[in-house]
N, C-alpha and C. Protein backbone atom coordinates (compact mmCIF):
# COMPACT_ATOMS: atom_id res chain seq x y z
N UNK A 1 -139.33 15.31 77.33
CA UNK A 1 -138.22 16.23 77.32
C UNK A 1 -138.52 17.45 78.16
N UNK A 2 -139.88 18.13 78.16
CA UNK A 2 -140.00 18.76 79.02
C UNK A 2 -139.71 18.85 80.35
N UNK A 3 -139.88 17.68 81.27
CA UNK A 3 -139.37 17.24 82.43
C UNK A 3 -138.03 17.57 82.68
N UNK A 4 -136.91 17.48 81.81
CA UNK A 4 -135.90 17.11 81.33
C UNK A 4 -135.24 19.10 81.79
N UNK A 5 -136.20 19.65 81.18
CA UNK A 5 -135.58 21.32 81.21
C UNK A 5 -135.46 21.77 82.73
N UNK A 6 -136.54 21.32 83.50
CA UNK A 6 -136.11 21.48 85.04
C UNK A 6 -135.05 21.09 85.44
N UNK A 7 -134.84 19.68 85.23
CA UNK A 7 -133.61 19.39 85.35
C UNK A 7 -132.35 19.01 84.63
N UNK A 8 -131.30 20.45 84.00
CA UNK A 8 -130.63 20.21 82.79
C UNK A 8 -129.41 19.29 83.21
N UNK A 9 -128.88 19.08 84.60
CA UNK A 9 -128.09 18.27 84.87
C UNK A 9 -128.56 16.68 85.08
N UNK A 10 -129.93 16.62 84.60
CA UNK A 10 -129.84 14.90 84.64
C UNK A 10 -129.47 14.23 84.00
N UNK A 11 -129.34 14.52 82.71
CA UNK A 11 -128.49 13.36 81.87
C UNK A 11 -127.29 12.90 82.31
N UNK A 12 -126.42 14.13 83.04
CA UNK A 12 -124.96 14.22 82.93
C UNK A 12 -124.70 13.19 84.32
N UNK A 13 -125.62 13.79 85.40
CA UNK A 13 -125.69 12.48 86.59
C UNK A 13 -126.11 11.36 86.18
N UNK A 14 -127.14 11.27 84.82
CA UNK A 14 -127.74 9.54 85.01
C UNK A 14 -126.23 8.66 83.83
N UNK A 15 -125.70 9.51 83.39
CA UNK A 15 -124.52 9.07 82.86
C UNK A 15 -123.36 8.56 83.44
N UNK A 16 -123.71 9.87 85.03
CA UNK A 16 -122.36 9.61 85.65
C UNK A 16 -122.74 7.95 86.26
N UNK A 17 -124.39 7.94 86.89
CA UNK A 17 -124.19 6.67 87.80
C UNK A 17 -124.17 5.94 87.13
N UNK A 18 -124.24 5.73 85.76
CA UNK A 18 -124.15 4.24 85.43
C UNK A 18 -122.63 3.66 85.01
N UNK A 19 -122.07 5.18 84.54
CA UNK A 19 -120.41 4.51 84.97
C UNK A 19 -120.04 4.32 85.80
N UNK A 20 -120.47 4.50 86.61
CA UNK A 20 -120.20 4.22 88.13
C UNK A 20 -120.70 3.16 88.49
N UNK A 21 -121.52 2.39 87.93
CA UNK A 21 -122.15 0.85 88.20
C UNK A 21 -121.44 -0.16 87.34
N UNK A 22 -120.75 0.13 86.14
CA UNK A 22 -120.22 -0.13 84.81
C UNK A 22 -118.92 -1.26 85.87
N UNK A 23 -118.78 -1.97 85.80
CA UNK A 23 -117.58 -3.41 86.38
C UNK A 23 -116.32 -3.13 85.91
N UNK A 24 -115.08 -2.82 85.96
CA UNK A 24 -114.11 -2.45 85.77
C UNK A 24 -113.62 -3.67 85.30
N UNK A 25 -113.15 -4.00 83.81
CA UNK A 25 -112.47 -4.65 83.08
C UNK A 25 -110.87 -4.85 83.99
N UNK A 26 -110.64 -6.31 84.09
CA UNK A 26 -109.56 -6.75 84.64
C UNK A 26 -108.24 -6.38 84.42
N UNK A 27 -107.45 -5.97 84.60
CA UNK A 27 -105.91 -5.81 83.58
C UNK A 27 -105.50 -7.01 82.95
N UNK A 28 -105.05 -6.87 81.97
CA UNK A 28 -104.80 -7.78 80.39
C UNK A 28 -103.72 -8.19 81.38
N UNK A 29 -103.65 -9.53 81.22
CA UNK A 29 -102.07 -10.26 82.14
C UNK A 29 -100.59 -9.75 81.06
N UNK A 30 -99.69 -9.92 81.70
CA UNK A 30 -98.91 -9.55 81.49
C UNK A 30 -98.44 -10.52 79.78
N UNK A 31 -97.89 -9.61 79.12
CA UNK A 31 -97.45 -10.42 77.69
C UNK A 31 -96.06 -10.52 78.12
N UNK A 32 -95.68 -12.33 77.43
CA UNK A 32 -94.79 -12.81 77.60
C UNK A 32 -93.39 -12.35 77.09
N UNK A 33 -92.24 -12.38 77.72
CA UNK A 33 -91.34 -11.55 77.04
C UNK A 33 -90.65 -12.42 75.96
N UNK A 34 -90.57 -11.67 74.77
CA UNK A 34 -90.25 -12.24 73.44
C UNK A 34 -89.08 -11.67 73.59
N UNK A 35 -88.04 -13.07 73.12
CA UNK A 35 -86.77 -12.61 73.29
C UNK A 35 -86.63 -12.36 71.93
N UNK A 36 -85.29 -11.98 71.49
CA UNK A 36 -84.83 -11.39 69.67
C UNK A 36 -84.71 -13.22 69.18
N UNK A 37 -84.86 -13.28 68.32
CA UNK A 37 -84.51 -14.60 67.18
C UNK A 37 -83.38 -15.15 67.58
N UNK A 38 -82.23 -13.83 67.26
CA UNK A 38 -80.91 -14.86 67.80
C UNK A 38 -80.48 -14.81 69.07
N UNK A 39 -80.91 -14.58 69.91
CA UNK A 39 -81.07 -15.12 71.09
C UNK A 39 -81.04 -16.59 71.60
N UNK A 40 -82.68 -16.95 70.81
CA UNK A 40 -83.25 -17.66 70.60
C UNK A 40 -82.05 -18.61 70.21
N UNK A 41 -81.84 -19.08 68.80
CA UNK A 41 -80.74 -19.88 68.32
C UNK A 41 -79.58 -19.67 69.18
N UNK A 42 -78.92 -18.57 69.72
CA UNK A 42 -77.78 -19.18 70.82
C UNK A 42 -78.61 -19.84 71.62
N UNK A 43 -79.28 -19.89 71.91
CA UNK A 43 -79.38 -20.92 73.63
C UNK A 43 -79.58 -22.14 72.91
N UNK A 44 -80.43 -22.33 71.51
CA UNK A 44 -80.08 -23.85 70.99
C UNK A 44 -79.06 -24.28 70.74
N UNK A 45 -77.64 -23.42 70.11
CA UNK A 45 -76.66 -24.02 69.86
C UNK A 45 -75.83 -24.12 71.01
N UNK A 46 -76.46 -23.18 72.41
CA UNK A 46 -75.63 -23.71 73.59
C UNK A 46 -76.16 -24.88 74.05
N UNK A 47 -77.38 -25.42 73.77
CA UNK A 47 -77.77 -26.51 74.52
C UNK A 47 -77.26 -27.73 73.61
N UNK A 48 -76.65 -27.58 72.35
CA UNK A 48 -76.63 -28.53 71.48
C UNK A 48 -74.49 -28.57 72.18
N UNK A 49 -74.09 -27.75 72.14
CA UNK A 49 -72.79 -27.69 72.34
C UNK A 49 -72.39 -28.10 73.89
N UNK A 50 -73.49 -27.87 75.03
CA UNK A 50 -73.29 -28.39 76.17
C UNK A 50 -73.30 -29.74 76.39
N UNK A 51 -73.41 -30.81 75.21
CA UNK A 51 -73.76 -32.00 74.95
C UNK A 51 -72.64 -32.60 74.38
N UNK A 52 -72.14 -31.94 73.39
CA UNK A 52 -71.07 -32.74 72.41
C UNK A 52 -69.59 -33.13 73.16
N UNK A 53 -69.39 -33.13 74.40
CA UNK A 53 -68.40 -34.07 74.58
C UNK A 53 -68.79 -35.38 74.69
N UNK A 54 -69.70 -35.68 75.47
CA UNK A 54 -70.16 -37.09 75.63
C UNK A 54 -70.79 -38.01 74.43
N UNK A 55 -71.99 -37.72 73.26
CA UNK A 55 -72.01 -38.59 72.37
C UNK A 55 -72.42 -37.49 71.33
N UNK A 56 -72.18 -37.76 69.71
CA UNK A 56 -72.66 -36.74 68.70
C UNK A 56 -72.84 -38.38 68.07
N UNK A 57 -73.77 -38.20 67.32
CA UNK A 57 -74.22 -39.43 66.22
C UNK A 57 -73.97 -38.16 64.70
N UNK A 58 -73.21 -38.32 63.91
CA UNK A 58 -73.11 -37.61 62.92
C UNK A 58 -73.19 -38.74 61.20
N UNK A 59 -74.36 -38.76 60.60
CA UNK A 59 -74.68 -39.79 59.44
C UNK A 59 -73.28 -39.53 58.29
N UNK A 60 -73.22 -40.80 57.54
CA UNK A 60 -72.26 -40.02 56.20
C UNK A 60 -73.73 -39.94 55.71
N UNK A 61 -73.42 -39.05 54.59
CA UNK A 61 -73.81 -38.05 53.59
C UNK A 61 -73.10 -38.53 52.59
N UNK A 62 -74.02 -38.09 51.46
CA UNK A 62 -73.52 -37.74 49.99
C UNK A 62 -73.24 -36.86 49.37
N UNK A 63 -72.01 -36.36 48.76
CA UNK A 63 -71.56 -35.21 48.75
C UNK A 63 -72.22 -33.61 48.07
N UNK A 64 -73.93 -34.31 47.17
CA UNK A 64 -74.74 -33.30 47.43
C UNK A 64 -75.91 -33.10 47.95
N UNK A 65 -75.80 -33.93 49.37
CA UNK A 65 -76.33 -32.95 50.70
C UNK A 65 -75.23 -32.30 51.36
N UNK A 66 -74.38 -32.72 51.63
CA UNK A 66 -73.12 -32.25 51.77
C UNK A 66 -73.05 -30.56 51.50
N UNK A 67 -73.22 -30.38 50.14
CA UNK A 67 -72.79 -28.92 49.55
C UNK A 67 -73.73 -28.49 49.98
N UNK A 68 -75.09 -29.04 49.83
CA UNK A 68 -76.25 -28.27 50.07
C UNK A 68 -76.31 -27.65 51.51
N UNK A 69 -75.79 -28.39 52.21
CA UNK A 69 -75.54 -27.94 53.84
C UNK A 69 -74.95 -27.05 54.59
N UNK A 70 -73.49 -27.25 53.38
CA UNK A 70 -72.67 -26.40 53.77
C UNK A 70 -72.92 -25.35 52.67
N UNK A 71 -73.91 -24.79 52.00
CA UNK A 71 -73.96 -23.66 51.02
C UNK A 71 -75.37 -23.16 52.26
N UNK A 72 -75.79 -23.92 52.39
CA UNK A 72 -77.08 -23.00 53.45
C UNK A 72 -76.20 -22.91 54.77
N UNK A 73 -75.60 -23.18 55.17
CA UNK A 73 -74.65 -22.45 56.74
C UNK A 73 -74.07 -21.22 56.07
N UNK A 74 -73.23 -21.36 54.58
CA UNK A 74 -72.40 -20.19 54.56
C UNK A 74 -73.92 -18.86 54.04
N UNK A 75 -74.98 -19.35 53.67
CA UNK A 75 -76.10 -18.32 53.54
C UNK A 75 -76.49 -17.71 54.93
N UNK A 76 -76.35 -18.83 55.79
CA UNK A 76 -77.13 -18.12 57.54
C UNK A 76 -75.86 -17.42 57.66
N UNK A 77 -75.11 -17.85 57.55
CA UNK A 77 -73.60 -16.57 58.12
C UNK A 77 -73.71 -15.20 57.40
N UNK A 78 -74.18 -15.34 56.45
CA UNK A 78 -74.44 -13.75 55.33
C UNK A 78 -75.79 -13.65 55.80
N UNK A 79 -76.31 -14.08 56.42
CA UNK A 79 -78.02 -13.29 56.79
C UNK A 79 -78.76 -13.75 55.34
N UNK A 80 -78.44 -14.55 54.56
CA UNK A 80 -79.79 -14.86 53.48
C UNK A 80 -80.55 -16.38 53.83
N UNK A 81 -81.66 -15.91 54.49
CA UNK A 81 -82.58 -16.94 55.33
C UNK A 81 -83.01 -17.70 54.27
N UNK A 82 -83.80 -16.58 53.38
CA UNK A 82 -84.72 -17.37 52.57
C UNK A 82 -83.82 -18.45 51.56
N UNK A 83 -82.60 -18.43 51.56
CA UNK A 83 -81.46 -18.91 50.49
C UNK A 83 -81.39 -19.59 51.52
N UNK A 84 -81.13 -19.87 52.59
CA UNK A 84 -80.46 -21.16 53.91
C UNK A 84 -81.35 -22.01 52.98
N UNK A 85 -82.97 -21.46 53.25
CA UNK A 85 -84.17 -22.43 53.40
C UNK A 85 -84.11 -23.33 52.46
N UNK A 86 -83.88 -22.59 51.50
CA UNK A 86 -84.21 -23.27 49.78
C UNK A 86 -83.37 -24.22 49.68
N UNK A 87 -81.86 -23.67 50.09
CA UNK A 87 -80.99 -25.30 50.24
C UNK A 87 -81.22 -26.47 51.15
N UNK A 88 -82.02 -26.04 52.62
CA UNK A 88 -81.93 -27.60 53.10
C UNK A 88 -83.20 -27.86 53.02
N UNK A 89 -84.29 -27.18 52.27
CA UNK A 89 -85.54 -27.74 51.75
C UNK A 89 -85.05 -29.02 50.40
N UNK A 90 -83.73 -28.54 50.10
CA UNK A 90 -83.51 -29.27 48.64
C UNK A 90 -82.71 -30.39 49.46
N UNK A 91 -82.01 -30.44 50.38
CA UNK A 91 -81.25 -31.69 51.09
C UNK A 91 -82.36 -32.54 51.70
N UNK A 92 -83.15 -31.47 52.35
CA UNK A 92 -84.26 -32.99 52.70
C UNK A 92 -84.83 -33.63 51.68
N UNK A 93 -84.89 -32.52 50.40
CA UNK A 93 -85.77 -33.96 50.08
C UNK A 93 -84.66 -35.37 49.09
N UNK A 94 -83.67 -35.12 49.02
CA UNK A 94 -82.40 -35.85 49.05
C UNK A 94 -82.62 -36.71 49.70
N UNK A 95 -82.42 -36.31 51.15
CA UNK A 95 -82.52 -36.98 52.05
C UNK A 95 -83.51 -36.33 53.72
N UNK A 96 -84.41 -36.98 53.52
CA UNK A 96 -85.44 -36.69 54.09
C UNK A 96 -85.70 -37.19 55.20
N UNK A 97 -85.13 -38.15 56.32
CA UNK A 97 -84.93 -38.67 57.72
C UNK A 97 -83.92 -38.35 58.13
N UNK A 98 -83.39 -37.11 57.70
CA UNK A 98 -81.65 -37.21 58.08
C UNK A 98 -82.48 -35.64 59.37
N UNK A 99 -82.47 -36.22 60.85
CA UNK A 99 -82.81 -35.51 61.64
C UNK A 99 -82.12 -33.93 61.78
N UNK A 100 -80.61 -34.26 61.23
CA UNK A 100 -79.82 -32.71 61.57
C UNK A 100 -80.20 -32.05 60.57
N UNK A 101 -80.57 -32.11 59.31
CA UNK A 101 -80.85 -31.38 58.28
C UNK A 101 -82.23 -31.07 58.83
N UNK A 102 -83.30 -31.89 59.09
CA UNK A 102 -84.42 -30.88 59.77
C UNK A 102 -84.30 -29.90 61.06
N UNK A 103 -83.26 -30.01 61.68
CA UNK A 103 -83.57 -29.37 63.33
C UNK A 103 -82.48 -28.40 62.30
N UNK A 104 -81.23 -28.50 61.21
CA UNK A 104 -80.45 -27.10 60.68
C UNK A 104 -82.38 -26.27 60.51
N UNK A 105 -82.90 -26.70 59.39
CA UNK A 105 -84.02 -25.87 58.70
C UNK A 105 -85.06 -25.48 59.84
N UNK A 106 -85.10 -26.10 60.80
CA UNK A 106 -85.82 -25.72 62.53
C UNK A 106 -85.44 -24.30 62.66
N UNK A 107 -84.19 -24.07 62.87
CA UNK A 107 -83.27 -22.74 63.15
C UNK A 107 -83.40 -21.70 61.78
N UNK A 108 -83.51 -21.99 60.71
CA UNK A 108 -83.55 -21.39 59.82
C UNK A 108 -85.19 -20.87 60.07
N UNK A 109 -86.40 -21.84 59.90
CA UNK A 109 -87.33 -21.23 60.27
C UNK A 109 -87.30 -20.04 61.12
N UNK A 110 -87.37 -20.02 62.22
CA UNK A 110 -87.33 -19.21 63.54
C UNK A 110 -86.51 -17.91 63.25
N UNK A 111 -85.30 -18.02 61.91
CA UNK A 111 -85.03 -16.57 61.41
C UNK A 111 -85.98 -15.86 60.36
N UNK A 112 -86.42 -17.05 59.97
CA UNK A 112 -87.83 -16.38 58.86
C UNK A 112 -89.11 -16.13 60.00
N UNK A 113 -89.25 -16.22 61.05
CA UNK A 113 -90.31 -16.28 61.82
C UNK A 113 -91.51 -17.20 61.82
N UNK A 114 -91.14 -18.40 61.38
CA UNK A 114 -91.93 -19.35 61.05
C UNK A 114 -92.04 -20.25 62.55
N UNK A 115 -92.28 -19.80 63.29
CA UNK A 115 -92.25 -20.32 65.35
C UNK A 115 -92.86 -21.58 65.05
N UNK A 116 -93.93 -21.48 64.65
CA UNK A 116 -95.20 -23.07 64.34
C UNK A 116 -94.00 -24.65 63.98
N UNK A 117 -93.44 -23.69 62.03
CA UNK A 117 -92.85 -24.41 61.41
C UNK A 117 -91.58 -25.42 62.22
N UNK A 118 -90.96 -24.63 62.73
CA UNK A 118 -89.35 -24.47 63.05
C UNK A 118 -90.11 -25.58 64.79
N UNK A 119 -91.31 -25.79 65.50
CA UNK A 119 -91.56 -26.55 66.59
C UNK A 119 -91.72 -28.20 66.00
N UNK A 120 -92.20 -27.85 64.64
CA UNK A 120 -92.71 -28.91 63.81
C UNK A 120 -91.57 -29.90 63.50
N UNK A 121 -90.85 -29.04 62.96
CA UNK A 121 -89.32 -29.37 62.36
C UNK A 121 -88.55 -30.26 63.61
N UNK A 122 -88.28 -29.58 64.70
CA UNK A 122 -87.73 -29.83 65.68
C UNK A 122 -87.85 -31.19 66.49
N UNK A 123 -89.47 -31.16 66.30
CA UNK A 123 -90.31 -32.65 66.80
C UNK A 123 -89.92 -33.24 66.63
N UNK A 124 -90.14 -33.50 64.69
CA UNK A 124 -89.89 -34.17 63.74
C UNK A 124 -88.64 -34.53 63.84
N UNK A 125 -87.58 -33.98 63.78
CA UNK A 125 -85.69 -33.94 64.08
C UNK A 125 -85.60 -35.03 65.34
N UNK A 126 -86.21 -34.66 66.44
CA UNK A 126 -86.25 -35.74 67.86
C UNK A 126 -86.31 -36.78 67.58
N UNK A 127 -87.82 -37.09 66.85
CA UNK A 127 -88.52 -38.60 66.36
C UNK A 127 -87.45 -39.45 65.40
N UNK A 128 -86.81 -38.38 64.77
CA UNK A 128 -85.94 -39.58 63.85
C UNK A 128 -84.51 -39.81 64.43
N UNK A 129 -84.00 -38.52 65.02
CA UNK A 129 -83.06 -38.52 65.63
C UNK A 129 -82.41 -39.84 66.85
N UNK A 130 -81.21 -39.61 67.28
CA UNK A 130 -80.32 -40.44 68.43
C UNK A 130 -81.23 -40.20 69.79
N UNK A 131 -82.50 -39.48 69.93
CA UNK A 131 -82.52 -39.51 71.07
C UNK A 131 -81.85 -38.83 72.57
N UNK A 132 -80.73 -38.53 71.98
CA UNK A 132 -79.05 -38.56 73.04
C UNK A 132 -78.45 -37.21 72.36
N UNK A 133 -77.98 -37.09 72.99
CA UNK A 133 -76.82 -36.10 72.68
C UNK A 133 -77.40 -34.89 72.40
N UNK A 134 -76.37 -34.03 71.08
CA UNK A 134 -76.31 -33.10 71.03
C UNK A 134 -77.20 -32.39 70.14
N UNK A 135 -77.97 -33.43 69.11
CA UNK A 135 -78.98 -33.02 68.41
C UNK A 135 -80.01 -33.41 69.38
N UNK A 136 -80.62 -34.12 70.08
CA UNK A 136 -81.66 -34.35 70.77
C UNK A 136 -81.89 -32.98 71.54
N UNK A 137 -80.55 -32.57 72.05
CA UNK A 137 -80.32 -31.24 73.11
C UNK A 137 -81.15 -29.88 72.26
N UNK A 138 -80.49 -29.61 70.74
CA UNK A 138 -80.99 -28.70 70.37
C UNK A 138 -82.50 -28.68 70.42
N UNK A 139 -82.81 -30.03 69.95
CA UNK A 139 -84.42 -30.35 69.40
C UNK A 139 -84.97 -30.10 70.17
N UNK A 140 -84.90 -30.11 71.62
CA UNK A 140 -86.18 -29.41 73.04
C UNK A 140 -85.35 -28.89 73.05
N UNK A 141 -84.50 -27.66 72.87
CA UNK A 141 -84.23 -26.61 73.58
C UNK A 141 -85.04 -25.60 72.31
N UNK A 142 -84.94 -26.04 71.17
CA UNK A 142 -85.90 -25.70 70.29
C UNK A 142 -87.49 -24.89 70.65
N UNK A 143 -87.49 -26.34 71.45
CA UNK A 143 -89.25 -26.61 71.83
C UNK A 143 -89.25 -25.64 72.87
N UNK A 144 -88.09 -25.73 73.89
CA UNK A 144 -88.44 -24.88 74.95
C UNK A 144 -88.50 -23.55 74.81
N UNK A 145 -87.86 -23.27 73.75
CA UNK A 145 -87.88 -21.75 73.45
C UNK A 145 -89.12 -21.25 72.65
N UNK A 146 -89.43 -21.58 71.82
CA UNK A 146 -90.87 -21.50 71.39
C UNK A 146 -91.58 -21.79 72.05
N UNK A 147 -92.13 -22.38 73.09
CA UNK A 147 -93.33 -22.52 73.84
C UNK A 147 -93.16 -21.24 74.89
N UNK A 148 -92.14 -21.05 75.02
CA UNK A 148 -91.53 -19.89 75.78
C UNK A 148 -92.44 -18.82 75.39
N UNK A 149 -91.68 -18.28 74.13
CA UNK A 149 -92.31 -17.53 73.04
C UNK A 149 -93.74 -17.32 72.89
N UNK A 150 -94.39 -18.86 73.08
CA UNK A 150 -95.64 -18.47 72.98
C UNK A 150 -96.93 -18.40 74.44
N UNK A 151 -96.39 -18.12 75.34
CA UNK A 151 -96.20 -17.82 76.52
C UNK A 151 -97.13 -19.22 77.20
N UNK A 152 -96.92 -20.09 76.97
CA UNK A 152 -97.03 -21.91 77.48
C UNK A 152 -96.21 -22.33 78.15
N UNK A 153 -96.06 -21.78 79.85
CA UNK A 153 -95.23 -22.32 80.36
C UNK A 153 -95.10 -23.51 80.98
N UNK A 154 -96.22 -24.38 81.33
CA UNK A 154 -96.48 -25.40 81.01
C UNK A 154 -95.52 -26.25 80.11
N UNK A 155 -95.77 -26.05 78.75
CA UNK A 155 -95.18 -26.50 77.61
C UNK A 155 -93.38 -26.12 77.69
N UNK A 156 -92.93 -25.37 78.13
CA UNK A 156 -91.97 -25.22 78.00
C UNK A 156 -91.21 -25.61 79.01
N UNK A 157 -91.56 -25.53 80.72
CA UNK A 157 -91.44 -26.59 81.54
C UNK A 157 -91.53 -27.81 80.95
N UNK A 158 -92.26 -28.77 80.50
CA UNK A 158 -92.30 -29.99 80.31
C UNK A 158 -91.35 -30.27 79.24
N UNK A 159 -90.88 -29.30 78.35
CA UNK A 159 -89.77 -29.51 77.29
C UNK A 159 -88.32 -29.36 77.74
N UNK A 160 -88.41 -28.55 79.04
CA UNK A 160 -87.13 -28.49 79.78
C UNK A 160 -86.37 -29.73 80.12
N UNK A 161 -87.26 -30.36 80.61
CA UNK A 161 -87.21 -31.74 81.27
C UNK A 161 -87.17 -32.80 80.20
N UNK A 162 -87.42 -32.56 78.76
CA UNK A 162 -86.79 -33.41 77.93
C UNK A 162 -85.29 -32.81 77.30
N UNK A 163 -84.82 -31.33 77.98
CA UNK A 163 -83.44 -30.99 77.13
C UNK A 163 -82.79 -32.30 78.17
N UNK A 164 -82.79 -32.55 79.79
CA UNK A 164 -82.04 -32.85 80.60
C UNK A 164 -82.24 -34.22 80.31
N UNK A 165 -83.30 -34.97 80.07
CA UNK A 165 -82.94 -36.29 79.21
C UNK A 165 -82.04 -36.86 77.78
N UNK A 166 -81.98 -35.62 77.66
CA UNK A 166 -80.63 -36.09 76.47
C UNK A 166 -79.60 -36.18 76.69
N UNK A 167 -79.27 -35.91 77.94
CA UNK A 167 -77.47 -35.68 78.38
C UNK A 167 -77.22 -37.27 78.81
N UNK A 168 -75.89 -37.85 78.65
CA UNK A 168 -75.20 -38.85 79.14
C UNK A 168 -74.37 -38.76 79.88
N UNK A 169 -74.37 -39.80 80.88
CA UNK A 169 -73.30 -39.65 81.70
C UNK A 169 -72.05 -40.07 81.24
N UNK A 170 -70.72 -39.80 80.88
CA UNK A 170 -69.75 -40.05 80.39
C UNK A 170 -69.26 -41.31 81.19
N UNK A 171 -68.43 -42.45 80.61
CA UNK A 171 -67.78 -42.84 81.44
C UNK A 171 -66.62 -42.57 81.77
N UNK A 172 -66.33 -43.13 83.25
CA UNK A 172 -65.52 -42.28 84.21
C UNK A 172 -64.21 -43.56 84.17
N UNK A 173 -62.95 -42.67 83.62
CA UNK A 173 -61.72 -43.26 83.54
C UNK A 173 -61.11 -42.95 84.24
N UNK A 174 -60.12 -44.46 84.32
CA UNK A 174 -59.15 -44.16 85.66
C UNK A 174 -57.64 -44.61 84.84
């Protein structure tokens, strides 16, 4: 330390050079832009509605999945998510391959913030689903928006390209 009193500015230089040797941390890439929730669900119900002239596959039902369906739509219209949930958690298990009742509770997720759940759901909705149309449409537009979300563009490119496989070509009357 003695050394040290001759020279009272060395610490402050041997401080300065080594920040000055110190590698400058990269800038954090840019975070993906998170759109609002319902956002989100319009562009599924536009991708599901850009579909329904050409084919809708719609199952009969029994009249309590039925209520249950239509008591969780009139809950998403009043904003009570967790009440949507509880009813088409209770229709699936009623009826539990019925693809529109999972891709409805897909959308319901994604207002509870359940992104994981609501990709799961959606899959799941595809796999049992027509394939075609207007539920297939929602089901990757689903996907595309959550992978979106979770900034996988990759993933959400490649889900794009399954919304445009669901569309049919109508036939053309003369």
């Amino acid at each position: 330390m003695s050394s040290l009193k001759h020279f009272p500015l060395a610490p402050a230089v041997l401080a300065l050079l080594l920040a000055a040797c110190a590698t400058p941390e990269p800038p954090a890439p840019p975070a993906p832009q998170v759109r609002a929730d319902s956002l989100i669900i319009a562009s599924i119900k536009a991708a599901g509605d850009k579909e329904k002239s050409i084919i809708d596959v719609n199952p009969l039902r029994e009249p309590g999945v039925t209520s249950l369906q239509d008591g969780a739509n009139a809950d998403v219209l009043a904003g009570r998510y967790p009440d949507a949930a509880a009813k088409l958690d209770q229709a699936i298990k009623l009826s539990p391959d019925s693809p529109d009742l999972l891709q409805d509770r897909a959308e319901v997720a994604i207002r509870l913030h359940d992104y994981a759940g609501a990709e799961k759901l959606a899959h799941h909705s595809w796999e049992l689903g027509p394939r075609l149309g207007p539920l297939c449409a929602r089901n990757w537009q689903t996907i595309v928006e959550l992978r979106d979300r979770a900034g996988d563009q990759a993933g959400a490119a490649s889900a794009r390209k399954w919304v445009q496989k669901c569309h049919v070509e109508g036939v053309p009357r003369y």
